[in-house]
C-alpha atoms as a PDB file:
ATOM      1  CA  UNK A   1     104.468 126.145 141.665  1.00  0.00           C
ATOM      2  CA  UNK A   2     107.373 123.591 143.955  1.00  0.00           C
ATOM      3  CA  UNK A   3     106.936 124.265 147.590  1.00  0.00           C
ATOM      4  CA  UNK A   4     109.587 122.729 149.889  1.00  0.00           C
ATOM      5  CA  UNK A   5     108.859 121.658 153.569  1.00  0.00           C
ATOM      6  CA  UNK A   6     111.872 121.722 155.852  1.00  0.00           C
ATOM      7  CA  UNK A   7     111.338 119.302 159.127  1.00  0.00           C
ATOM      8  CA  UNK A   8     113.351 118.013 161.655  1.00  0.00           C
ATOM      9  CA  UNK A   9     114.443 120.669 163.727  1.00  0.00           C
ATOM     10  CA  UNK A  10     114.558 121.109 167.317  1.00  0.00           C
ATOM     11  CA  UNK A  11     116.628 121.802 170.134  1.00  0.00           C
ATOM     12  CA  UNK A  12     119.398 119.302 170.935  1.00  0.00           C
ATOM     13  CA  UNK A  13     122.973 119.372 173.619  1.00  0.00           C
ATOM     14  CA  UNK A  14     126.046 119.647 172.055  1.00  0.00           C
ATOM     15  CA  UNK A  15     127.460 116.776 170.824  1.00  0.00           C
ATOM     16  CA  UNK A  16     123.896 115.226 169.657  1.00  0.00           C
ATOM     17  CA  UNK A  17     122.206 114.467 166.197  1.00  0.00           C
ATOM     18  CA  UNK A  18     119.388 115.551 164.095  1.00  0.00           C
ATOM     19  CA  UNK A  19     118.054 114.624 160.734  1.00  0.00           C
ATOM     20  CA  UNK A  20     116.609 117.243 158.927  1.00  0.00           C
ATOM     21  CA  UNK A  21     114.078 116.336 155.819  1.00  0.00           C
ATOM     22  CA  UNK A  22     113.192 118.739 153.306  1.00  0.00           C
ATOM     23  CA  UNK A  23     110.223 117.686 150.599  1.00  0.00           C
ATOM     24  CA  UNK A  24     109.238 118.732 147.736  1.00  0.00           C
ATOM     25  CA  UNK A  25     105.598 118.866 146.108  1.00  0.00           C
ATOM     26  CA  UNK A  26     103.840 120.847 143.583  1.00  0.00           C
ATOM     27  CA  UNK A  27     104.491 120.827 139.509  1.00  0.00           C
ATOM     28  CA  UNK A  28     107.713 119.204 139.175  1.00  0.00           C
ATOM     29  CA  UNK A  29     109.410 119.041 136.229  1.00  0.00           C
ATOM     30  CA  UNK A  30     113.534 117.251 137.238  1.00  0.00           C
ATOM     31  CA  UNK A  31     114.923 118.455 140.382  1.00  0.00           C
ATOM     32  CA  UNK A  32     118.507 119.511 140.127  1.00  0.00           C
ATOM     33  CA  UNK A  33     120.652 119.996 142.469  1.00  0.00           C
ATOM     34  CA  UNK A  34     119.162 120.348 145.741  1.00  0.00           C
ATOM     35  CA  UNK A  35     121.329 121.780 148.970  1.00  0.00           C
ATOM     36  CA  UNK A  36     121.228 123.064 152.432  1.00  0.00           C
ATOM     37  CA  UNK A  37     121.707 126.819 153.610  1.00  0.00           C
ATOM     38  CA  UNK A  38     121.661 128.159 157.238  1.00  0.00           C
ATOM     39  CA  UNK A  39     121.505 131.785 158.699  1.00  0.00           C
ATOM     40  CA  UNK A  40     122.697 131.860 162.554  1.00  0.00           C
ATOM     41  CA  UNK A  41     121.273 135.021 164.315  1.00  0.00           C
ATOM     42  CA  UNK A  42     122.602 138.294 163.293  1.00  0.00           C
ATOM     43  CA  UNK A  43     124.770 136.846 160.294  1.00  0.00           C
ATOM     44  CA  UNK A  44     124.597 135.911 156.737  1.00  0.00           C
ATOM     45  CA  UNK A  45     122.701 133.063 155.093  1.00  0.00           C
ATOM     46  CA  UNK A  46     125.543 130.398 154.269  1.00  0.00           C
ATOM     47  CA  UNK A  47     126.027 127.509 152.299  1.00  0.00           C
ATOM     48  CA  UNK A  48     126.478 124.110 154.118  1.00  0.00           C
ATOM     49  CA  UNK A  49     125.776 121.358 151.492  1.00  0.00           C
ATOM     50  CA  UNK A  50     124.685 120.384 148.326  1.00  0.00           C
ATOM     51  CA  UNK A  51     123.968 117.359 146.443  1.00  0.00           C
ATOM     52  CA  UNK A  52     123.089 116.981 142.323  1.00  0.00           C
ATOM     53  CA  UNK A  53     120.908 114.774 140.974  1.00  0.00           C
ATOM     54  CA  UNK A  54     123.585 111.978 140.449  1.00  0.00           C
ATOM     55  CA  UNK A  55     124.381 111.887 143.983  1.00  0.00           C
ATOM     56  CA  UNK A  56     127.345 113.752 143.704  1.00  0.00           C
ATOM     57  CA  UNK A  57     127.862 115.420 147.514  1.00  0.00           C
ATOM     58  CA  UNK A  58     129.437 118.570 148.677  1.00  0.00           C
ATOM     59  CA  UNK A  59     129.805 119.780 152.346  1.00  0.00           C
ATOM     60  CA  UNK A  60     131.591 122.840 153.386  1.00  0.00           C
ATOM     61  CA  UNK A  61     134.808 122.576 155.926  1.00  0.00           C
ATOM     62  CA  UNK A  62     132.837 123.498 158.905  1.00  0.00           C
ATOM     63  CA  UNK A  63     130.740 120.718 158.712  1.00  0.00           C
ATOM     64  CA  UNK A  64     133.115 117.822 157.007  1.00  0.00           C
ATOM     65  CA  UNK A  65     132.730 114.908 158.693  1.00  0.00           C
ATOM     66  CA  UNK A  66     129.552 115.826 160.995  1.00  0.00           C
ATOM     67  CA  UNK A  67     127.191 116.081 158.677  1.00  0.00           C
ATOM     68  CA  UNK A  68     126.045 113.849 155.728  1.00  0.00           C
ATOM     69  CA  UNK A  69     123.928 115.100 152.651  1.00  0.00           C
ATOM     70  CA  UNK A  70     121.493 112.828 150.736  1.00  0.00           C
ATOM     71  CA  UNK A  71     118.676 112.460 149.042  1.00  0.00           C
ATOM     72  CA  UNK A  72     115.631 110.082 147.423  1.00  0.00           C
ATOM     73  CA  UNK A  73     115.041 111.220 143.923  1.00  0.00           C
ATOM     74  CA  UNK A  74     111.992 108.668 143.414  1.00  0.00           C
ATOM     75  CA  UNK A  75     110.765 110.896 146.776  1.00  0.00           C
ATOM     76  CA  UNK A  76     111.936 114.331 146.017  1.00  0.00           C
ATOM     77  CA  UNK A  77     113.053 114.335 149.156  1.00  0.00           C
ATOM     78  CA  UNK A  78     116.722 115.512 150.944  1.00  0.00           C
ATOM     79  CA  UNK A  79     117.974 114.646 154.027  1.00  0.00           C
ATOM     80  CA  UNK A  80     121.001 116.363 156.176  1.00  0.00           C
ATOM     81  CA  UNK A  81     122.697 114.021 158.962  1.00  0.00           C
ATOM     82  CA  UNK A  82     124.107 116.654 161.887  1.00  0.00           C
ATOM     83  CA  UNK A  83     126.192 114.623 164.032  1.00  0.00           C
ATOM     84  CA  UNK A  84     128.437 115.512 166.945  1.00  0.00           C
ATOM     85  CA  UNK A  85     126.163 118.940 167.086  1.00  0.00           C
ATOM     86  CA  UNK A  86     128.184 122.218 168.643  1.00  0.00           C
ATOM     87  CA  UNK A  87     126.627 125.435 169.278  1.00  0.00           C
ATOM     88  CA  UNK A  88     127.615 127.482 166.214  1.00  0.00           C
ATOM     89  CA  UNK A  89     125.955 125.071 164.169  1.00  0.00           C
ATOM     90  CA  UNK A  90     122.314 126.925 165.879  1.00  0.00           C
ATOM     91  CA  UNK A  91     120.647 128.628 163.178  1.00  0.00           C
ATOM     92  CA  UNK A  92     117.616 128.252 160.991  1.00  0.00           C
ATOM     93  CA  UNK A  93     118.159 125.527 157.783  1.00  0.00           C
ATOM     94  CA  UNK A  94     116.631 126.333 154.221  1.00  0.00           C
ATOM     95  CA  UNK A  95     116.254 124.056 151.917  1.00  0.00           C
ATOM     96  CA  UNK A  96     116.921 124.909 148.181  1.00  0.00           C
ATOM     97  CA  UNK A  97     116.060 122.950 145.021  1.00  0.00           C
ATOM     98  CA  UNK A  98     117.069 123.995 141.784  1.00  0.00           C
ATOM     99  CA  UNK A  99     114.623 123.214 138.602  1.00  0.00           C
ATOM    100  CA  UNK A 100     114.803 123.448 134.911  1.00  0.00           C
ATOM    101  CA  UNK A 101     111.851 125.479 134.990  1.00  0.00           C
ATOM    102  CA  UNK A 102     113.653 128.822 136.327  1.00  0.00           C
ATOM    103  CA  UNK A 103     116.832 130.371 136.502  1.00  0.00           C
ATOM    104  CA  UNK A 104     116.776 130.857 140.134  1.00  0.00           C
ATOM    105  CA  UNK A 105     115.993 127.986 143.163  1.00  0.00           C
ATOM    106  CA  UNK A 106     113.154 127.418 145.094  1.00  0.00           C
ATOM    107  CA  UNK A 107     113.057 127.863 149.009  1.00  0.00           C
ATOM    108  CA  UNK A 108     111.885 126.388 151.768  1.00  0.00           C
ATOM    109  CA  UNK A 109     110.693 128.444 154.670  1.00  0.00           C
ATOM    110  CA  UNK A 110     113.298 126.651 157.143  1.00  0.00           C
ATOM    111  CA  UNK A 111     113.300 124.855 159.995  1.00  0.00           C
ATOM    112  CA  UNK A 112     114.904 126.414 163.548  1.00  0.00           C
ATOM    113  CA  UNK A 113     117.980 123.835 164.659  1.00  0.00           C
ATOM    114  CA  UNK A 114     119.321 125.026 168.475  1.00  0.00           C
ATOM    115  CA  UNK A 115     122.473 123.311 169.898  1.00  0.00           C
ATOM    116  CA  UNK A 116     122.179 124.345 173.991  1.00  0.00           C
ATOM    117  CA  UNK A 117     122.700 122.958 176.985  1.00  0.00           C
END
């Protein structure tokens, strides 16, 4: 069993930063590629990075150049960056991992991010 803990959330003005973490624990094998997701209120669950186990970064449009994807293999840990925060970016973050060991990824349970004034 991998469980992943998302933390780092909170509530933050527009135009502020957060650092979200996101371990994971339990009986790993080799993590592939790990990523972010996020579901705002009343929409889909979408994509916002990803990151393999080279190091090898994606973001997607919405978020190039605010936010910065990484991660600590000898940890299992992943990181996001959010920088210069706006309000669409509130919604609650999943991490995801991806593992030899199945053909789908593992979840976390998310953590709430709120960009307010």
């Amino acid at each position: 069993q991998v469980q992943l803990v998302e933390s780092g959330g909170g509530l933050v003005q527009p135009g502020g930063s957060l650092r979200l973490s996101c371990v994971v624990s339990g009986s790993i094998s080799s993590l592939l590629t790990m990523g972010w997701s996020r579901q705002a209120p009343g929409k889909q669950r979408e994509s916002v990075a990803m990151i393999t186990s080279a190091g090898s970064a994606n973001v997607v449009d919405s978020v190039k150049g605010r936010f910065t994807i990484s991660r600590d293999n000898a940890k299992n840990t992943m990181f996001l960056q959010m920088d210069r925060l706006k309000p669409e970016d509130t919604a609650v973050y999943y991490c995801y991992v991806w593992t030899r060991a199945r053909t789908e990824p593992y979840w976390g349970k998310g953590t709430l991010v709120t960009v307010s004034s």
